[in-house]
ModelCIF file with pLDDT and N, C-alpha, C, O atoms, coordinates in Angstrom:
data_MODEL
#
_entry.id   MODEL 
#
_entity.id                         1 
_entity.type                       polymer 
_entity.pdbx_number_of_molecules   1 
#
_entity_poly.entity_id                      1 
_entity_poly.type                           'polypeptide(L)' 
_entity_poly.nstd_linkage                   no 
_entity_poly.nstd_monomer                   no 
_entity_poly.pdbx_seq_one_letter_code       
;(UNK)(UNK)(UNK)(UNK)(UNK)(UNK)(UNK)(UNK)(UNK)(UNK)(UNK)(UNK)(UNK)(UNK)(UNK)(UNK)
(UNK)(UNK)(UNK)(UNK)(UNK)(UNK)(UNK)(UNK)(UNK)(UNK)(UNK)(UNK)(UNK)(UNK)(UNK)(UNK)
(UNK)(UNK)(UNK)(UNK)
;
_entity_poly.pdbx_seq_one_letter_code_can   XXXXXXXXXXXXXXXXXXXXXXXXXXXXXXXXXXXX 
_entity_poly.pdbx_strand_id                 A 
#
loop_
_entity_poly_seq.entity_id 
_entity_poly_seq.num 
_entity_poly_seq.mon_id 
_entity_poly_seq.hetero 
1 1  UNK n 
1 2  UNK n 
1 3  UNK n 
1 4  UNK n 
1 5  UNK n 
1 6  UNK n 
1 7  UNK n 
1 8  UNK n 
1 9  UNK n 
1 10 UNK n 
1 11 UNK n 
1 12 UNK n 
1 13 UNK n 
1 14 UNK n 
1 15 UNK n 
1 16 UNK n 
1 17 UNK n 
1 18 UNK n 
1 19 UNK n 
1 20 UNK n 
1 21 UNK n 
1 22 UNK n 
1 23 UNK n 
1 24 UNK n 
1 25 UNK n 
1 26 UNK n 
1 27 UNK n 
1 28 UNK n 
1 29 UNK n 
1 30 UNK n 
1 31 UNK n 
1 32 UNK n 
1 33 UNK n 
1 34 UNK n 
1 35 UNK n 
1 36 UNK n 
#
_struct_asym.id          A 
_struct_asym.entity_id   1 
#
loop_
_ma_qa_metric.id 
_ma_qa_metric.mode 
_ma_qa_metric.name 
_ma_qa_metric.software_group_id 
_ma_qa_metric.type 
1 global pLDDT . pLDDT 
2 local  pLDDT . pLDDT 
#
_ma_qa_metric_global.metric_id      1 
_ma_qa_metric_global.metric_value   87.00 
_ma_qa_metric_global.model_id       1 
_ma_qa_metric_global.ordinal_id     1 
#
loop_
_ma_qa_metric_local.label_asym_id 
_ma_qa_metric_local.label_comp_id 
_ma_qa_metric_local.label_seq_id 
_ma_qa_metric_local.metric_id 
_ma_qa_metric_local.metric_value 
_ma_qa_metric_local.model_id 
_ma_qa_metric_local.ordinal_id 
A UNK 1  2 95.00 1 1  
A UNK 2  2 96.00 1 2  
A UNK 3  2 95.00 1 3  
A UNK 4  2 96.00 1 4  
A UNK 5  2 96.00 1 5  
A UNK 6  2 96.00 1 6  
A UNK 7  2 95.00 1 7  
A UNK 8  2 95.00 1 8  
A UNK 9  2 95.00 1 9  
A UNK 10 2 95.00 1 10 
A UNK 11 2 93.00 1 11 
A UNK 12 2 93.00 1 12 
A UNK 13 2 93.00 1 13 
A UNK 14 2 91.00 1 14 
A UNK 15 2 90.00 1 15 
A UNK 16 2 90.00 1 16 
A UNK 17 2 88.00 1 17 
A UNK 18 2 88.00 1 18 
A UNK 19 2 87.00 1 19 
A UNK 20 2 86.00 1 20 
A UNK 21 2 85.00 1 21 
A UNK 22 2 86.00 1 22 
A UNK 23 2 84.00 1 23 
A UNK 24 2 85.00 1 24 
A UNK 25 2 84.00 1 25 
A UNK 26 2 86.00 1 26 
A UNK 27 2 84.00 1 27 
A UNK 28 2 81.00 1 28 
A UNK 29 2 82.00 1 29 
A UNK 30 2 83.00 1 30 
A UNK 31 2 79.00 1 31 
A UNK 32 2 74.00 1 32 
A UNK 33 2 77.00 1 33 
A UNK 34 2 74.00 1 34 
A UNK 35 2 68.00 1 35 
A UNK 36 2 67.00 1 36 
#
loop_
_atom_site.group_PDB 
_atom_site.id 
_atom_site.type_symbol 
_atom_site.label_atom_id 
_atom_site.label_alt_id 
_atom_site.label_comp_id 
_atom_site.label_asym_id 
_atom_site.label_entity_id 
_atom_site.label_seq_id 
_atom_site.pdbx_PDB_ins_code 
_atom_site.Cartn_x 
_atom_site.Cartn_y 
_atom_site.Cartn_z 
_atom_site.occupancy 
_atom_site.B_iso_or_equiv 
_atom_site.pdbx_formal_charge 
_atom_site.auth_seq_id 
_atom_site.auth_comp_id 
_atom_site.auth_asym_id 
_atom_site.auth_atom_id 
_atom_site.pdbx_PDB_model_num 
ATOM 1   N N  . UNK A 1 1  ? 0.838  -1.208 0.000   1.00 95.00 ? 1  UNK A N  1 
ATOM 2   C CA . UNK A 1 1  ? 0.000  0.000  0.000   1.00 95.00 ? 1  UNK A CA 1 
ATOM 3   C C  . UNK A 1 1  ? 0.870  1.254  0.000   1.00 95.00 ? 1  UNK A C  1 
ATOM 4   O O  . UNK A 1 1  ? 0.819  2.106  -0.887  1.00 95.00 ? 1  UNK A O  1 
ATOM 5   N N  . UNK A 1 2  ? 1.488  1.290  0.818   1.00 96.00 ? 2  UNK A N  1 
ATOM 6   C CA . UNK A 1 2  ? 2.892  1.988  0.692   1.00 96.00 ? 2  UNK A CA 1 
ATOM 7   C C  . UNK A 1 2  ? 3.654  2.520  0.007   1.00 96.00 ? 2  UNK A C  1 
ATOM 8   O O  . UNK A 1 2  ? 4.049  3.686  0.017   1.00 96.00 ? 2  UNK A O  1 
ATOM 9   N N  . UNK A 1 3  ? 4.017  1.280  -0.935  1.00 95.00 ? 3  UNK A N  1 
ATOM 10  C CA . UNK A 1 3  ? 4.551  1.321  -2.574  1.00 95.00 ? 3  UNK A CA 1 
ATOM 11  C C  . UNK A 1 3  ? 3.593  2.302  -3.588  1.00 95.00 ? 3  UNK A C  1 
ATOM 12  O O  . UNK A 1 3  ? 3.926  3.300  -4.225  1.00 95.00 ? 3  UNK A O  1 
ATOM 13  N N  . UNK A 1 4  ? 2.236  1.603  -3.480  1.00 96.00 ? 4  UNK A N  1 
ATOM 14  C CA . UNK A 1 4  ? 1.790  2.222  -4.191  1.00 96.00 ? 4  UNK A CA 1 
ATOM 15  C C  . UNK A 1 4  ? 1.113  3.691  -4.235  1.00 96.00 ? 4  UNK A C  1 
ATOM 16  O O  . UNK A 1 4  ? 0.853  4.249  -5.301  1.00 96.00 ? 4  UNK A O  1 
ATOM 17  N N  . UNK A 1 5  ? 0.850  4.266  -2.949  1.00 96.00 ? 5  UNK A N  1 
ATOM 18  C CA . UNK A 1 5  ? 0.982  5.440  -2.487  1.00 96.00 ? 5  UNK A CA 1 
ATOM 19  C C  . UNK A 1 5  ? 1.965  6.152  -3.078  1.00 96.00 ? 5  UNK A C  1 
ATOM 20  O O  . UNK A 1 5  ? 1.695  6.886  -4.028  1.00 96.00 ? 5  UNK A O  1 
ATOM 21  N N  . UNK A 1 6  ? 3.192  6.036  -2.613  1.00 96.00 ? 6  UNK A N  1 
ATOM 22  C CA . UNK A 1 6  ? 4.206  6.462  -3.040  1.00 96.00 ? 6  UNK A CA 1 
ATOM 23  C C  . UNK A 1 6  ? 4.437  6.481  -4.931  1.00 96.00 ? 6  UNK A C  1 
ATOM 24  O O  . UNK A 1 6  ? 5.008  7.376  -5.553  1.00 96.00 ? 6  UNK A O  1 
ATOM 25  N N  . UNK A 1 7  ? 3.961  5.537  -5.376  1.00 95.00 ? 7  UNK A N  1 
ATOM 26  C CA . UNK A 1 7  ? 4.337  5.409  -7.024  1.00 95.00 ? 7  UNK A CA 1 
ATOM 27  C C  . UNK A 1 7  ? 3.063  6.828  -7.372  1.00 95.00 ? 7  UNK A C  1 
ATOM 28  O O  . UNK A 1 7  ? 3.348  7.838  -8.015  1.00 95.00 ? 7  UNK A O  1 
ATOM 29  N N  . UNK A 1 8  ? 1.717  6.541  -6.771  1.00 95.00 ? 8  UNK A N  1 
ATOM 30  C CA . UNK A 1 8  ? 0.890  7.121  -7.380  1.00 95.00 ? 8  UNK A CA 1 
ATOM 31  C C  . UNK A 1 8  ? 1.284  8.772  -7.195  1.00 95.00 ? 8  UNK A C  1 
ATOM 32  O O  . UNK A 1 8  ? 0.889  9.593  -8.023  1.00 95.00 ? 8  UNK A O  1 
ATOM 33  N N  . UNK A 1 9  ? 1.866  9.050  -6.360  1.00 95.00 ? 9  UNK A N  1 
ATOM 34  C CA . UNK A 1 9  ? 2.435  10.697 -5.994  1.00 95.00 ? 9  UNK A CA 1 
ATOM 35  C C  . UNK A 1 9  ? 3.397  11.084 -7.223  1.00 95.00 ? 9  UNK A C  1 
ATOM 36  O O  . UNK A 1 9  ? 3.415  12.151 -7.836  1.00 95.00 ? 9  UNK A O  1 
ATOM 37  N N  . UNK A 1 10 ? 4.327  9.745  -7.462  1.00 95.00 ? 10 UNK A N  1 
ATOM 38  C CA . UNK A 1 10 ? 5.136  10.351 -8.388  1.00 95.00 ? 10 UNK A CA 1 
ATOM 39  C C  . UNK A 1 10 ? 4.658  10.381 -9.708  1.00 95.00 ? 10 UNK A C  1 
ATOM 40  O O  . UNK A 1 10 ? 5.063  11.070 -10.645 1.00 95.00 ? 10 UNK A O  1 
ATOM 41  N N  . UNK A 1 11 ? 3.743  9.546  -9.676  1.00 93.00 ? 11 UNK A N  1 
ATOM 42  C CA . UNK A 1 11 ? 3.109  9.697  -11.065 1.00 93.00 ? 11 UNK A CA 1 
ATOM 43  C C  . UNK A 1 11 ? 2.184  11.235 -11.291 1.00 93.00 ? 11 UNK A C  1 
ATOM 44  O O  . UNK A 1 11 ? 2.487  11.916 -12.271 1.00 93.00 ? 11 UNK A O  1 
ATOM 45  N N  . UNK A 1 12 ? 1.446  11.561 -10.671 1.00 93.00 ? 12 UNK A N  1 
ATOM 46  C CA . UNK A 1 12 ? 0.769  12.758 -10.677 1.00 93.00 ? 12 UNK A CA 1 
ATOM 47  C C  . UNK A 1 12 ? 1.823  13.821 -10.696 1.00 93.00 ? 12 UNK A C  1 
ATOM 48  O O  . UNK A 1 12 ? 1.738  14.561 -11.677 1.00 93.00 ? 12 UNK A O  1 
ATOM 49  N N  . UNK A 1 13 ? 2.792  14.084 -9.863  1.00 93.00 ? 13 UNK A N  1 
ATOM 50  C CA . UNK A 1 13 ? 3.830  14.841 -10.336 1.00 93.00 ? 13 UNK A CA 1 
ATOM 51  C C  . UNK A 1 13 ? 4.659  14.928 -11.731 1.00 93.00 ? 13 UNK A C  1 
ATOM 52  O O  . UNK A 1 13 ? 5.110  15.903 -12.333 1.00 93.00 ? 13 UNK A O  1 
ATOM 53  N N  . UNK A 1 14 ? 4.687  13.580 -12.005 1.00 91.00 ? 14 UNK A N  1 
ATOM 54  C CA . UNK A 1 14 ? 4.843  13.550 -13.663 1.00 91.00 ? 14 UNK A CA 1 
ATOM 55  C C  . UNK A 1 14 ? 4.327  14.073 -14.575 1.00 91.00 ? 14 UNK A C  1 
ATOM 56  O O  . UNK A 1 14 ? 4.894  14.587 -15.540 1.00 91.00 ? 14 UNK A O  1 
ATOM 57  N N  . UNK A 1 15 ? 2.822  13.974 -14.299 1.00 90.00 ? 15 UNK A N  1 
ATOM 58  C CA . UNK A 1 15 ? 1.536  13.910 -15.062 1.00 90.00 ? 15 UNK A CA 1 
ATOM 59  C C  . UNK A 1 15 ? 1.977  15.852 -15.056 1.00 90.00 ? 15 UNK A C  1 
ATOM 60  O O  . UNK A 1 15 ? 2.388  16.399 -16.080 1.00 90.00 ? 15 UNK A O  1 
ATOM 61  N N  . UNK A 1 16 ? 1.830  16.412 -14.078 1.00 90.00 ? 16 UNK A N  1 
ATOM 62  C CA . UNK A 1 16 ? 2.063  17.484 -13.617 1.00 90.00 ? 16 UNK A CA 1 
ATOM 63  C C  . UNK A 1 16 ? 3.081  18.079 -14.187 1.00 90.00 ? 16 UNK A C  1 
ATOM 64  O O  . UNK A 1 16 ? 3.032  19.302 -14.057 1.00 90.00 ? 16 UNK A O  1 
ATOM 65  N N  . UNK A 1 17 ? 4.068  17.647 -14.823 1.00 88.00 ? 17 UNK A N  1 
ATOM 66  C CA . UNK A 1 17 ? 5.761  17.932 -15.219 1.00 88.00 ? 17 UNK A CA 1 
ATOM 67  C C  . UNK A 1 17 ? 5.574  18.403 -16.754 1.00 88.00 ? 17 UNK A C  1 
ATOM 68  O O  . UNK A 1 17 ? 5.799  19.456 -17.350 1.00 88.00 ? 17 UNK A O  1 
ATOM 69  N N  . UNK A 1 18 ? 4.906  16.763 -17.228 1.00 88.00 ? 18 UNK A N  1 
ATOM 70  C CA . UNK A 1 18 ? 4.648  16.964 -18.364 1.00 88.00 ? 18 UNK A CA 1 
ATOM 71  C C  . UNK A 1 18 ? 3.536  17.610 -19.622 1.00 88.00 ? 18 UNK A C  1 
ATOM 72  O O  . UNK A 1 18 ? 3.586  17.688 -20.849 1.00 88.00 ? 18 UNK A O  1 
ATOM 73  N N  . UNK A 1 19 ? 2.265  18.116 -18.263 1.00 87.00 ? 19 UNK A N  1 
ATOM 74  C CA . UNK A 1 19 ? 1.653  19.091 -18.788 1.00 87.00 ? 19 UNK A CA 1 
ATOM 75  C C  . UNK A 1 19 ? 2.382  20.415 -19.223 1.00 87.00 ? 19 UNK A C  1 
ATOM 76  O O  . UNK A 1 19 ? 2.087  21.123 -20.186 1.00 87.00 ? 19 UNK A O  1 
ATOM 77  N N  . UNK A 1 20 ? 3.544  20.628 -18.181 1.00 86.00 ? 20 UNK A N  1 
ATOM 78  C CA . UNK A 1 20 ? 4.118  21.804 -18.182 1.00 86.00 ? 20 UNK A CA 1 
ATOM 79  C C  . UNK A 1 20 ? 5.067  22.063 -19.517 1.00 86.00 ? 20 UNK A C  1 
ATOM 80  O O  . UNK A 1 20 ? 4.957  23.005 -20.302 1.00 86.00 ? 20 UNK A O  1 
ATOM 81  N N  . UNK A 1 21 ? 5.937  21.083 -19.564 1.00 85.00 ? 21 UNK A N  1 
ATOM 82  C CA . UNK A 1 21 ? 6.506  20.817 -20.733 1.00 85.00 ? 21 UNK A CA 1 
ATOM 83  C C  . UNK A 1 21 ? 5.271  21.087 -22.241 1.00 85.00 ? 21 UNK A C  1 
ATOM 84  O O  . UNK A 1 21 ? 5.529  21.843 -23.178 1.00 85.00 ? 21 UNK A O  1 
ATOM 85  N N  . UNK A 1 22 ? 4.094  20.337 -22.125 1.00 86.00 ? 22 UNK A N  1 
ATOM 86  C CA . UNK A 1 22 ? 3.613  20.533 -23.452 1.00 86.00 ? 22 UNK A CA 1 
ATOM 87  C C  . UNK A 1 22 ? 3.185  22.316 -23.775 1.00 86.00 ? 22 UNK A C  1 
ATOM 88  O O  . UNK A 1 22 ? 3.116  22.892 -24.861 1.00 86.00 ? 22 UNK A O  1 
ATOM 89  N N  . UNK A 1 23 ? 2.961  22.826 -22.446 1.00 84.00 ? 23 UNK A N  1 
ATOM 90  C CA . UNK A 1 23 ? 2.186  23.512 -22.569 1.00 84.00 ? 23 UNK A CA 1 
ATOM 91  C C  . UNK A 1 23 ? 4.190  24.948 -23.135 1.00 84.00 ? 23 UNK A C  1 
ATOM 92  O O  . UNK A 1 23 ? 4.054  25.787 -24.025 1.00 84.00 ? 23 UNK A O  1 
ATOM 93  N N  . UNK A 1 24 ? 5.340  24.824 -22.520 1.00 85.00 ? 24 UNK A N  1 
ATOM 94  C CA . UNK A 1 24 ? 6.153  25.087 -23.276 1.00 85.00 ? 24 UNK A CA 1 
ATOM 95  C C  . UNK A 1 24 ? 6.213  24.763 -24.600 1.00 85.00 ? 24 UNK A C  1 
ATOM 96  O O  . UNK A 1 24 ? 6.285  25.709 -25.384 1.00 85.00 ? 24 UNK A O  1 
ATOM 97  N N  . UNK A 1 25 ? 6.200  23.429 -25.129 1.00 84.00 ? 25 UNK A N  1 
ATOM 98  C CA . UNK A 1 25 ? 6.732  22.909 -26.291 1.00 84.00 ? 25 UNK A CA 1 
ATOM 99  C C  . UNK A 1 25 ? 5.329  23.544 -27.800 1.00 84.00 ? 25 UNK A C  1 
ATOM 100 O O  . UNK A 1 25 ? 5.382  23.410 -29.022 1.00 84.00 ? 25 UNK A O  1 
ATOM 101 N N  . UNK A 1 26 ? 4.212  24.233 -26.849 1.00 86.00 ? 26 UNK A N  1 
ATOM 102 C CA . UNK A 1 26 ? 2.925  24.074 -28.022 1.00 86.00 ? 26 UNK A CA 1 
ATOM 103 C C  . UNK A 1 26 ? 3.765  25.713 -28.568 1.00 86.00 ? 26 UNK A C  1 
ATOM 104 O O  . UNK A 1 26 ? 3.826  26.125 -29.726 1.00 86.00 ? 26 UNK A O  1 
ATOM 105 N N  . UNK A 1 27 ? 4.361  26.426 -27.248 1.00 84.00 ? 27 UNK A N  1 
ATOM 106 C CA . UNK A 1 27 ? 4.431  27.899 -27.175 1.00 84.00 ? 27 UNK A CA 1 
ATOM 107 C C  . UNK A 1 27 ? 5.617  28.039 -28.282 1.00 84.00 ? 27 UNK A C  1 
ATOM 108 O O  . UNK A 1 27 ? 5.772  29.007 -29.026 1.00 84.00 ? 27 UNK A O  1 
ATOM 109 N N  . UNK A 1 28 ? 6.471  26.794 -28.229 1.00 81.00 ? 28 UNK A N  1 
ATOM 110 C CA . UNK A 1 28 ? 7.872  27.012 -29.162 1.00 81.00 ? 28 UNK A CA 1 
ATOM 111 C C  . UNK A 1 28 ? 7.284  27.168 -30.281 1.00 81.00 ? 28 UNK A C  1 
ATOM 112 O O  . UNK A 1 28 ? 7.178  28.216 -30.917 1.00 81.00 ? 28 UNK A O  1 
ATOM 113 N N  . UNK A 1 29 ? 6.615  25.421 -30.731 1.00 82.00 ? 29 UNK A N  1 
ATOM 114 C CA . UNK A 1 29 ? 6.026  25.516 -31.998 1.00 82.00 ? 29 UNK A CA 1 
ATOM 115 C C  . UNK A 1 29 ? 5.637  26.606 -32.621 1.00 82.00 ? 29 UNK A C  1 
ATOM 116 O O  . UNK A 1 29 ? 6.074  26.967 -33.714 1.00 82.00 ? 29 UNK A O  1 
ATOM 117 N N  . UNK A 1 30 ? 4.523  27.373 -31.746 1.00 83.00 ? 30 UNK A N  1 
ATOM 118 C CA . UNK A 1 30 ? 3.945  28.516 -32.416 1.00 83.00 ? 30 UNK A CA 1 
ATOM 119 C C  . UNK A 1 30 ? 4.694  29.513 -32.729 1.00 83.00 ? 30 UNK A C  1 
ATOM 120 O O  . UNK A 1 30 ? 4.554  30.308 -33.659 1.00 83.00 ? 30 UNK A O  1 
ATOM 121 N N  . UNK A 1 31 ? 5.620  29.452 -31.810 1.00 79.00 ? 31 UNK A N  1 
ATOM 122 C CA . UNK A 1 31 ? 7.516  30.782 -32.308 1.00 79.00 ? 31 UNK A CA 1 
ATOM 123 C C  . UNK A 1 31 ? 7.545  29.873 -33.796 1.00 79.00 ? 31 UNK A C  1 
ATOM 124 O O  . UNK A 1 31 ? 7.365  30.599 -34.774 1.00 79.00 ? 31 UNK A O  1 
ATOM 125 N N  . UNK A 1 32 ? 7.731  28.497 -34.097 1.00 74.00 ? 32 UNK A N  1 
ATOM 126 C CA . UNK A 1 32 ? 8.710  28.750 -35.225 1.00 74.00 ? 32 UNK A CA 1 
ATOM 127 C C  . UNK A 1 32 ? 8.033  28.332 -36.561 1.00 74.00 ? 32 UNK A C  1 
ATOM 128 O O  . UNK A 1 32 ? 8.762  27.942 -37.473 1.00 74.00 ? 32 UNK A O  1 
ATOM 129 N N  . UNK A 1 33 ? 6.444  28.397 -36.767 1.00 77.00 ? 33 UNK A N  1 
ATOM 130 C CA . UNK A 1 33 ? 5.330  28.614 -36.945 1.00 77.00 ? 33 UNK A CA 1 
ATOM 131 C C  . UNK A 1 33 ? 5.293  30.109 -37.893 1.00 77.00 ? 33 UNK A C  1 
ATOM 132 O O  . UNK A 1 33 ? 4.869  30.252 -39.040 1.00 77.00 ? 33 UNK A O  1 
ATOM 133 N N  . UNK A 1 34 ? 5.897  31.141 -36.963 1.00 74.00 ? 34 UNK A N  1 
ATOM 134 C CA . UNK A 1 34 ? 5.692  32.285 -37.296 1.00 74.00 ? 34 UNK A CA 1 
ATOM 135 C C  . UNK A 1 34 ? 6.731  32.515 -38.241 1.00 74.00 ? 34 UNK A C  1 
ATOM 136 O O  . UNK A 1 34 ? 6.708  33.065 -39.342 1.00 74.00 ? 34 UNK A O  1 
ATOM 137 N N  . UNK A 1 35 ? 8.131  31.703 -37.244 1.00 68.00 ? 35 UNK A N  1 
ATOM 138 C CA . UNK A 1 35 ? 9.616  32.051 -38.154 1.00 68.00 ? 35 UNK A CA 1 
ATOM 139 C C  . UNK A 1 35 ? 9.507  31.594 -39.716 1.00 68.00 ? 35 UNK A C  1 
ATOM 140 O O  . UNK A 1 35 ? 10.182 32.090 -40.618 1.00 68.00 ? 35 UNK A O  1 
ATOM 141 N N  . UNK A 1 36 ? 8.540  30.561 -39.876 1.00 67.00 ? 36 UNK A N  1 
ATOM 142 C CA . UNK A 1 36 ? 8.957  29.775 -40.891 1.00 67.00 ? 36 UNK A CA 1 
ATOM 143 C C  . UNK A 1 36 ? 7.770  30.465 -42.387 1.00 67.00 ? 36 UNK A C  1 
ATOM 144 O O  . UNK A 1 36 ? 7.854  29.980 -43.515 1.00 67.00 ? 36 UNK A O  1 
#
């Protein structure tokens, strides 16, 4: 129970990481979008 407590935290923090990342990576696109 323990384990999985623990896995499920890091997963939501992931989940959490990698919203952040897309929500950078949509902002690049649209920079080079414009460049191109």
């Amino acid at each position: 129970h323990e384990e999985v407590e623990t896995h499920n935290r890091m997963l939501d923090r992931m989940g959490n990481d990698m919203d952040s990342s897309r929500g950078i990576l949509s902002g690049t696109m649209d920079k080079f979008k414009m460049v191109f």
